[in-house]
C-alpha atoms as a PDB file:
ATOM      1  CA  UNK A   1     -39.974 -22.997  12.042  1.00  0.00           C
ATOM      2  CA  UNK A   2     -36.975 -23.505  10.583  1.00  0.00           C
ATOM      3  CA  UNK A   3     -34.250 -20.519  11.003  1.00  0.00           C
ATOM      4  CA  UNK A   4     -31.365 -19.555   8.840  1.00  0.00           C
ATOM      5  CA  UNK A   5     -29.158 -17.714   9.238  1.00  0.00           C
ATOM      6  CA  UNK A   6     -26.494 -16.654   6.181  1.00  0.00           C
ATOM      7  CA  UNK A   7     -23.563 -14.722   6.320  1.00  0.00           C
ATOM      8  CA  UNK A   8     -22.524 -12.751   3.534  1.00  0.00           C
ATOM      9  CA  UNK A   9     -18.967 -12.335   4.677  1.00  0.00           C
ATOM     10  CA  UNK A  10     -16.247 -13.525   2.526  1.00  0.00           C
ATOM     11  CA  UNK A  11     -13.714 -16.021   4.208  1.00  0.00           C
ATOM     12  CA  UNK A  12     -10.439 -16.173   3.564  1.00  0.00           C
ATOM     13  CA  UNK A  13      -7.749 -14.747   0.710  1.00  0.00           C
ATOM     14  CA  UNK A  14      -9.451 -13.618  -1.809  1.00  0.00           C
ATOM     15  CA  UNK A  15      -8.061 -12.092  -5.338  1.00  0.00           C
ATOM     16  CA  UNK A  16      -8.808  -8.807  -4.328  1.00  0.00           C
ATOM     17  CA  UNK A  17      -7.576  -9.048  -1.181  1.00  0.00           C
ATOM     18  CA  UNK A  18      -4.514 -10.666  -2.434  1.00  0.00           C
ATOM     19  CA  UNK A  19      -4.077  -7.736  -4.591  1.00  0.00           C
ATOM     20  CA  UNK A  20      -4.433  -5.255  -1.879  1.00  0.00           C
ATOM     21  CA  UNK A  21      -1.876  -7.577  -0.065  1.00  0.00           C
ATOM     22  CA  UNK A  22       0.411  -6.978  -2.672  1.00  0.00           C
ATOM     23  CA  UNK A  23      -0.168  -3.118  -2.654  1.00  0.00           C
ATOM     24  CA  UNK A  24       0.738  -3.239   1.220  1.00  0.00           C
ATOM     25  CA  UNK A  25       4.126  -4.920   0.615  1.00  0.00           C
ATOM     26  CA  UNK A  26       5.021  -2.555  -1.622  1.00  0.00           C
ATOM     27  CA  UNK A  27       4.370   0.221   0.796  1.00  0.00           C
ATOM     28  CA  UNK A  28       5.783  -1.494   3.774  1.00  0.00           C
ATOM     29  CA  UNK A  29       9.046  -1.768   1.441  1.00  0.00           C
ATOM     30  CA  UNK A  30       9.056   1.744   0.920  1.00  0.00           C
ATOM     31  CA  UNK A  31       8.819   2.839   4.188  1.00  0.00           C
ATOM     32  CA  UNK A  32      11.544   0.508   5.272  1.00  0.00           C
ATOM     33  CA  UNK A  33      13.702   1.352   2.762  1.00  0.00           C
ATOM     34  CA  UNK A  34      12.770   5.056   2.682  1.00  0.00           C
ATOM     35  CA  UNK A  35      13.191   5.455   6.590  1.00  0.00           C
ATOM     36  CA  UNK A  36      16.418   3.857   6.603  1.00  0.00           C
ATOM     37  CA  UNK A  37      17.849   5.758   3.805  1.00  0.00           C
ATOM     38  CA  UNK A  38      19.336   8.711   5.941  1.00  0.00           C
ATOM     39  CA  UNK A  39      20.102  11.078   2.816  1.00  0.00           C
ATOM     40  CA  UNK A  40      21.760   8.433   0.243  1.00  0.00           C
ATOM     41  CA  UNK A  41      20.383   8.871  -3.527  1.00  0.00           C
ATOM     42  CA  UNK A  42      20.540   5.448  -4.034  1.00  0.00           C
ATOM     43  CA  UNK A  43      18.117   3.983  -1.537  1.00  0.00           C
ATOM     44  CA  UNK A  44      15.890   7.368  -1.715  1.00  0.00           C
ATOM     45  CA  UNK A  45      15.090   6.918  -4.737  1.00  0.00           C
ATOM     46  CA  UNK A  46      14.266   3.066  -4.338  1.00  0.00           C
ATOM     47  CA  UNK A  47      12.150   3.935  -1.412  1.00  0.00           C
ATOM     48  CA  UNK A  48      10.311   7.215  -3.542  1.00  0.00           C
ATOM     49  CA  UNK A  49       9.801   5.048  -6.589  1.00  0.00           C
ATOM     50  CA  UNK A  50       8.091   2.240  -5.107  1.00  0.00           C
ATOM     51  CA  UNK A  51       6.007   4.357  -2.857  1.00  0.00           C
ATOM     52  CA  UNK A  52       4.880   5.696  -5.949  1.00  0.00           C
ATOM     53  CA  UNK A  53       4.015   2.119  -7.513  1.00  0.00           C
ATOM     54  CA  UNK A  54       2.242   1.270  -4.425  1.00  0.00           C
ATOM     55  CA  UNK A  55       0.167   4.353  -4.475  1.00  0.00           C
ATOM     56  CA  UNK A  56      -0.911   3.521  -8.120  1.00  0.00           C
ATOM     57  CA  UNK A  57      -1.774  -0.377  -7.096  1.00  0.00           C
ATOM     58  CA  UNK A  58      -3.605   0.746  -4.583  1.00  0.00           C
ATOM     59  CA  UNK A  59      -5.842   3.907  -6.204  1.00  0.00           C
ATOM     60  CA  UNK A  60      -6.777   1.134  -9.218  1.00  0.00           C
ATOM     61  CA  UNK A  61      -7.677  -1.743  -6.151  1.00  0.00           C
ATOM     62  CA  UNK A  62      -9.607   0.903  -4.286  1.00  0.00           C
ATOM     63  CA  UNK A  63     -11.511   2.103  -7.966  1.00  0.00           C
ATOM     64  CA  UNK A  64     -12.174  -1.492  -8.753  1.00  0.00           C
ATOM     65  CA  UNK A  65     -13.463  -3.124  -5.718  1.00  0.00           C
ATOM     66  CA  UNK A  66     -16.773  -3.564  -4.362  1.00  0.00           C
ATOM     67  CA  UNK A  67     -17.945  -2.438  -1.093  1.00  0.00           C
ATOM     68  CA  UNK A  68     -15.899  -3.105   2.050  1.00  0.00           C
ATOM     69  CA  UNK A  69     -16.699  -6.482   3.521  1.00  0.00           C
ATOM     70  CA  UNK A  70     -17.725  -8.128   0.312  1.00  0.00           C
ATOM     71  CA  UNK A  71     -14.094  -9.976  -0.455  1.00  0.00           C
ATOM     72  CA  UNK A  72     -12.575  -7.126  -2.361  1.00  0.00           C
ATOM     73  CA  UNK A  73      -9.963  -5.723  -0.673  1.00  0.00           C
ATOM     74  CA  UNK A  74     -10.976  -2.109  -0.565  1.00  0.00           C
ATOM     75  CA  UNK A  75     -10.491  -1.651   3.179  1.00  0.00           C
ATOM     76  CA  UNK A  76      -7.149  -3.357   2.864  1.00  0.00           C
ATOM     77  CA  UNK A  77      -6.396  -1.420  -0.281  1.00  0.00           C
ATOM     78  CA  UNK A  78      -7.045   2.117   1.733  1.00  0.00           C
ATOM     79  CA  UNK A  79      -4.543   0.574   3.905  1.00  0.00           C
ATOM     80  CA  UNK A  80      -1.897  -0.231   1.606  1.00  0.00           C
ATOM     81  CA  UNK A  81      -2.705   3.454   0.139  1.00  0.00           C
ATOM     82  CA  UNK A  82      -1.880   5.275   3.255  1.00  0.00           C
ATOM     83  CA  UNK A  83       1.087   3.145   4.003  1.00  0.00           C
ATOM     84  CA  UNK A  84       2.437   3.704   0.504  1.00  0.00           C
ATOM     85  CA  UNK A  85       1.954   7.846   0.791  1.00  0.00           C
ATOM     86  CA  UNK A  86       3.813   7.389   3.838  1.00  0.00           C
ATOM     87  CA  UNK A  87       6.799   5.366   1.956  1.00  0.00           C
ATOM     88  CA  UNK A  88       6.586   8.081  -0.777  1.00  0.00           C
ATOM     89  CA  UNK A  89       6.950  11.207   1.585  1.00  0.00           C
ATOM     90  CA  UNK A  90       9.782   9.416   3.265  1.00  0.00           C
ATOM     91  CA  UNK A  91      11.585   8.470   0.106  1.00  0.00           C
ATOM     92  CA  UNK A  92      11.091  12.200  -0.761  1.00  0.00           C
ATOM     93  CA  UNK A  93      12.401  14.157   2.083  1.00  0.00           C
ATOM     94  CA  UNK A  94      15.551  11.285   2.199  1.00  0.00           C
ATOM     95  CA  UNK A  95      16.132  12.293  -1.927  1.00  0.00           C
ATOM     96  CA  UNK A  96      15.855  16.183  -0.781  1.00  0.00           C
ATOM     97  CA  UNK A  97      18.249  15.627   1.753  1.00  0.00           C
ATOM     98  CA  UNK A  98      20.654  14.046  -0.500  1.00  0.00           C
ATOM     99  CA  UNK A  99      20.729  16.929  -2.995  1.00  0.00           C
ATOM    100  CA  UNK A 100      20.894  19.239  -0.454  1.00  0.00           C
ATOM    101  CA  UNK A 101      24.031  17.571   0.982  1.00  0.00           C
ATOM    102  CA  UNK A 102      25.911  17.348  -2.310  1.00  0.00           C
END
């Protein structure tokens, strides 16, 4: 008898996860940026902006992708979504801050 056993998870970078890679960094950014912001427009608005553009990335990655585990990035892309909120809310409080202290 001759036994085989295949996996059927996907190795490595794929394009989808790539993408959701991408999504992440753009959320991590705006966390950063939005956390350090401290009331300036400037940076607020940086940090609310691309929270917003990694919210987007990573709705259309999470709509697009197969199931999790099959080399699409939708787990990573959930990820990157929640990060990005989180960049968003941050960049959004910092902006209110700033028009409330001018």
């Amino acid at each position: 008898m001759l036994n085989v056993i295949v996996s059927l998870a996907v190795v490595g970078v794929t394009a989808g996860r790539a993408q959701s890679l991408l999504g992440l960094a753009v959320g991590l950014i705006s966390v950063v940026v939005g956390a350090l912001a401290r009331g300036r427009r400037g940076p607020a608005t940086v940090a609310l902006a691309a929270g917003l553009m990694g919210v987007v990335w990573s709705g259309v990655r999470v709509a697009n992708s197969g199931p999790i585990g099959s080399g699409g990035g939708r787990l990573g892309a959930m990820v990157a979504f929640a990060v990005a909120v989180i960049g968003a809310f941050l960049g959004a409080r910092a902006l209110a801050r700033a028009r409330r202290a001018s």
